[in-house]
Protein backbone atom coordinates (compact mmCIF):
# COMPACT_ATOMS: atom_id res chain seq x y z
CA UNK A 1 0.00 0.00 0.00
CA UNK A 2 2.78 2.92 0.88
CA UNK A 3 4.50 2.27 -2.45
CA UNK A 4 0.89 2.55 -4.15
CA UNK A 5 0.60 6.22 -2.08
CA UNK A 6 4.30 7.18 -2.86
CA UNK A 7 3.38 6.78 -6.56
CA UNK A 8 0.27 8.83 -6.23
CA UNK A 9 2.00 11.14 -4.74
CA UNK A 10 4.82 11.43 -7.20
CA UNK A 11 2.01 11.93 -9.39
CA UNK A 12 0.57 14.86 -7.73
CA UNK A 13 3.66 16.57 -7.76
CA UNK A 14 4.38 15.16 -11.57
CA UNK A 15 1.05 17.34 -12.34
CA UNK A 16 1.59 19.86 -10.43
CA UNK A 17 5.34 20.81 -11.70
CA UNK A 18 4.34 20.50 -15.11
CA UNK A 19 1.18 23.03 -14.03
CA UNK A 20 3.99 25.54 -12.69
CA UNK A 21 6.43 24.72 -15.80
CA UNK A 22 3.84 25.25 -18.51
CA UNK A 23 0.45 26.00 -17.75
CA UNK A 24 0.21 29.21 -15.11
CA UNK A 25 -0.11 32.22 -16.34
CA UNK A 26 0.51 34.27 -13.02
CA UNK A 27 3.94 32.16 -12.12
CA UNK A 28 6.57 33.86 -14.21
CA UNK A 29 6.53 33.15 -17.70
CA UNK A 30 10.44 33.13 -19.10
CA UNK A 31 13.19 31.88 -17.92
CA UNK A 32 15.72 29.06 -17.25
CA UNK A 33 15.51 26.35 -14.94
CA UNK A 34 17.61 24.89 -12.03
CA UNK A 35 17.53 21.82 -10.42
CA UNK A 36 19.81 21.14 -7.54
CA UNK A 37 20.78 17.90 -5.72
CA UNK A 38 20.52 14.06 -6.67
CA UNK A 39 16.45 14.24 -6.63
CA UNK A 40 16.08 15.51 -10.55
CA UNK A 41 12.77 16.08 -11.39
CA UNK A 42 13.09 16.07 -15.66
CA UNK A 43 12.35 19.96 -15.78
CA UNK A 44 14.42 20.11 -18.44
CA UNK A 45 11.17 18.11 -21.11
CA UNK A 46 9.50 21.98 -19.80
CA UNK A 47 12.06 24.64 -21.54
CA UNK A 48 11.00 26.43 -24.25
CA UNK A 49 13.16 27.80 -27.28
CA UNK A 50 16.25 29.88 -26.08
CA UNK A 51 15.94 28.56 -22.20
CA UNK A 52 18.14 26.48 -20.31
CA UNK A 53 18.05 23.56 -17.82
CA UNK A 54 20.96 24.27 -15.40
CA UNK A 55 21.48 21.00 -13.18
CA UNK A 56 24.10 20.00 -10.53
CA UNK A 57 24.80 18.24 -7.19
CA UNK A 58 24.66 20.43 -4.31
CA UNK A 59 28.53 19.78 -3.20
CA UNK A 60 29.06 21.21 -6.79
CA UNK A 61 27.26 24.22 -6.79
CA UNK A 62 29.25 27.54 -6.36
CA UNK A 63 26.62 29.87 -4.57
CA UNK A 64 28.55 33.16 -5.36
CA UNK A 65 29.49 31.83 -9.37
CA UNK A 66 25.84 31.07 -9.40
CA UNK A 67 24.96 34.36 -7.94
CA UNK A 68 26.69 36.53 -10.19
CA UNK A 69 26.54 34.23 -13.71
CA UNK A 70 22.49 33.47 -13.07
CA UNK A 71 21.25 36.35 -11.03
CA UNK A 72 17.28 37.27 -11.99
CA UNK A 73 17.61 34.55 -15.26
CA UNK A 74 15.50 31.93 -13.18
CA UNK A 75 11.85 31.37 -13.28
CA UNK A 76 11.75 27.86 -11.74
CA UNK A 77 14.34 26.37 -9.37
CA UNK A 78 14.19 22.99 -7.93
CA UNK A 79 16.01 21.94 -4.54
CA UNK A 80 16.40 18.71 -3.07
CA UNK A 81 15.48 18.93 0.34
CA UNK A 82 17.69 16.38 1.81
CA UNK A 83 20.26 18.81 3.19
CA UNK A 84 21.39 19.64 6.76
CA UNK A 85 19.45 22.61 8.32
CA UNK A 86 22.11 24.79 7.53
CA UNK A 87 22.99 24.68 3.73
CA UNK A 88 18.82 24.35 2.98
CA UNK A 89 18.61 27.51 4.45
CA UNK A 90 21.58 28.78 2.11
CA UNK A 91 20.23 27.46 -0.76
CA UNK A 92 16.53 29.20 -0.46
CA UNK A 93 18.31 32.30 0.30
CA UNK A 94 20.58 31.80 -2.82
CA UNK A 95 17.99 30.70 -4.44
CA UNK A 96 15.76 34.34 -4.02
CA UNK A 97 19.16 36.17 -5.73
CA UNK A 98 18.46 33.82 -8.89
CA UNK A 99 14.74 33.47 -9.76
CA UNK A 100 13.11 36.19 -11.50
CA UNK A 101 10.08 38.34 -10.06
CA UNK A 102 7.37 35.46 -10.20
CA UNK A 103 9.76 32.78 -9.76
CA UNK A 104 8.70 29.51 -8.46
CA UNK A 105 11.43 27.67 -5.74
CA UNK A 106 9.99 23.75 -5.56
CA UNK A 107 11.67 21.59 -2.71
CA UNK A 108 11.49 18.16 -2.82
CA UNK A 109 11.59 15.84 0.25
CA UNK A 110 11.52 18.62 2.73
CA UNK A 111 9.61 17.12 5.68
CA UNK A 112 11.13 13.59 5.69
CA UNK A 113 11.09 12.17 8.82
CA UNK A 114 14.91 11.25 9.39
CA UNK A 115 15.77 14.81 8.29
CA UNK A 116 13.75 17.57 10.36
CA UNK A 117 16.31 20.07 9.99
CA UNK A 118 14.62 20.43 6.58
CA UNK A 119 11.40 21.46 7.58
CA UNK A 120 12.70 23.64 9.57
CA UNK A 121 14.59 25.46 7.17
CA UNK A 122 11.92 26.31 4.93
CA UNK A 123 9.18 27.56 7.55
CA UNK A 124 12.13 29.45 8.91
CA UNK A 125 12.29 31.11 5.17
CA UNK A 126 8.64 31.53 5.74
CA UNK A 127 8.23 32.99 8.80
CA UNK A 128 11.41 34.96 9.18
CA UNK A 129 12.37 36.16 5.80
CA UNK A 130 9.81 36.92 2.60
CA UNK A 131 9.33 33.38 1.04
CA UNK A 132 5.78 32.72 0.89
CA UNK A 133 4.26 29.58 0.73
CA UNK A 134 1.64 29.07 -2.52
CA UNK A 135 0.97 24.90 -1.55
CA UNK A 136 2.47 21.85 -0.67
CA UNK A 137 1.91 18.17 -0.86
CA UNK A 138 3.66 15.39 1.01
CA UNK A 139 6.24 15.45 -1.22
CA UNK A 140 7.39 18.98 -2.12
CA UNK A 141 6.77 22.72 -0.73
CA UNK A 142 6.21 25.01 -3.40
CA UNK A 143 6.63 29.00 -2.82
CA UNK A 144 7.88 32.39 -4.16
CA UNK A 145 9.14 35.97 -3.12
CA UNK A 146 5.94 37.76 -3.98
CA UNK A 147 2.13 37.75 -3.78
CA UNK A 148 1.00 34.14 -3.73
CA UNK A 149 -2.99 35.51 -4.22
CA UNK A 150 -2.89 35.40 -8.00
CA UNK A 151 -1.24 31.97 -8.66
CA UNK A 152 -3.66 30.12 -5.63
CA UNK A 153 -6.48 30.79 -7.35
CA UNK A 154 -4.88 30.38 -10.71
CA UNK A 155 -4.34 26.77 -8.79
CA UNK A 156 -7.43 26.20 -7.22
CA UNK A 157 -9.86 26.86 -10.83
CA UNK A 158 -7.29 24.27 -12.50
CA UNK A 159 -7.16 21.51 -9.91
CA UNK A 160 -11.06 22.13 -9.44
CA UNK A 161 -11.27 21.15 -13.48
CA UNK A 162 -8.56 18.69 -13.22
CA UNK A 163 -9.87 15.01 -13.19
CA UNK A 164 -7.37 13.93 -10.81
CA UNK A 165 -8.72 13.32 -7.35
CA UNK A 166 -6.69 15.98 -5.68
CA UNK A 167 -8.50 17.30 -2.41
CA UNK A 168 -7.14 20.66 -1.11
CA UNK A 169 -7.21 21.79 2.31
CA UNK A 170 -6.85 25.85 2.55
CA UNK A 171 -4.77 26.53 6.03
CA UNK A 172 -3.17 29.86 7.01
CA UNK A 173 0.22 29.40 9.22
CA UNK A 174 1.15 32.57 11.05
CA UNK A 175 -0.95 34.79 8.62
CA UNK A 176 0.32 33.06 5.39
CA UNK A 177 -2.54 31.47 3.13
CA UNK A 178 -1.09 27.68 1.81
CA UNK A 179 -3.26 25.10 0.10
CA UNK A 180 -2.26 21.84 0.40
CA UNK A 181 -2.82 19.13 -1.82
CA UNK A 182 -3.84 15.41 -0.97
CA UNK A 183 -5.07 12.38 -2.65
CA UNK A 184 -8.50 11.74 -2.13
């Protein structure tokens, strides 16, 4: 049965990344992608003419090479959340320098249970700095430095016309609206 819900799940967030990649119109609209750590998600099938798919391991990423060769020229970036408490935290914040107003950050794996430091790291984001959380399933938090208003109910009309089974709860942590996604 769990391998039965972890394939569902990887569904959801299949559907949901491609929604992001290709289908919003409030996320923003150009731009490269960047996937960081072991935990690729394929982004690269989503760029369009003239984009690129910038991938790497995160004990090969250069946060200040990044920073100055990629600064603004992201519209998606993907983390693997499997990182100590620490260097998450880096990332997101590197991350913000490199995605480009409407910019989606993705992070995969974030609330695994042998990992909390993870979890951590990303409502610390939330509730200390200016990420703000647009939804999350069991598998990844999605969010952005911005108004999340726009693209939630962007989300909500296309799940609610989606034939996929999705439920979504509406919760607000510490002031911040977040859907969350389950399989029903």
């Amino acid at each position: 049965m769990q391998a039965v819900d972890e394939a569902r799940g990887a569904a959801t967030d299949e559907a949901l990344s491609a929604w992001f990649l290709g289908e919003s119109h409030s996320c923003c609209g150009e731009g490269d992608i960047m996937e960081l750590g072991s935990d690729h998600m394929g982004a690269t099938r989503f760029c369009r003419e003239n984009e690129n798919c910038v991938t790497a391991e995160f004990d090969e990423a250069d946060w200040a090479v990044l920073r100055k060769q990629h600064a603004k020229c992201f519209r998606f970036v993907h983390l693997n959340g499997i990182l100590p408490y620490e260097d998450l935290l880096a990332a997101i914040e590197a991350s913000r320098t490199l995605l480009r107003p409407h910019g989606i950050i993705a992070l995969s794996d974030y609330q695994k249970g042998n990992n909390p430091g993870s979890a951590a790291a990303v409502w610390n984001a939330v509730l200390t700095g200016t990420l703000r959380p647009i939804c999350t399933t069991k598998r990844r938090f999605y969010g952005l430095w911005g108004d999340p208003g726009p693209i939630q109910e962007e989300l909500l009309v296309w799940m609610a016309s989606y034939d996929s089974g999705f439920a979504a709860e509406v919760h607000v942590i510490a002031g911040h609206r977040l859907l969350h996604f389950n399989i029903t």
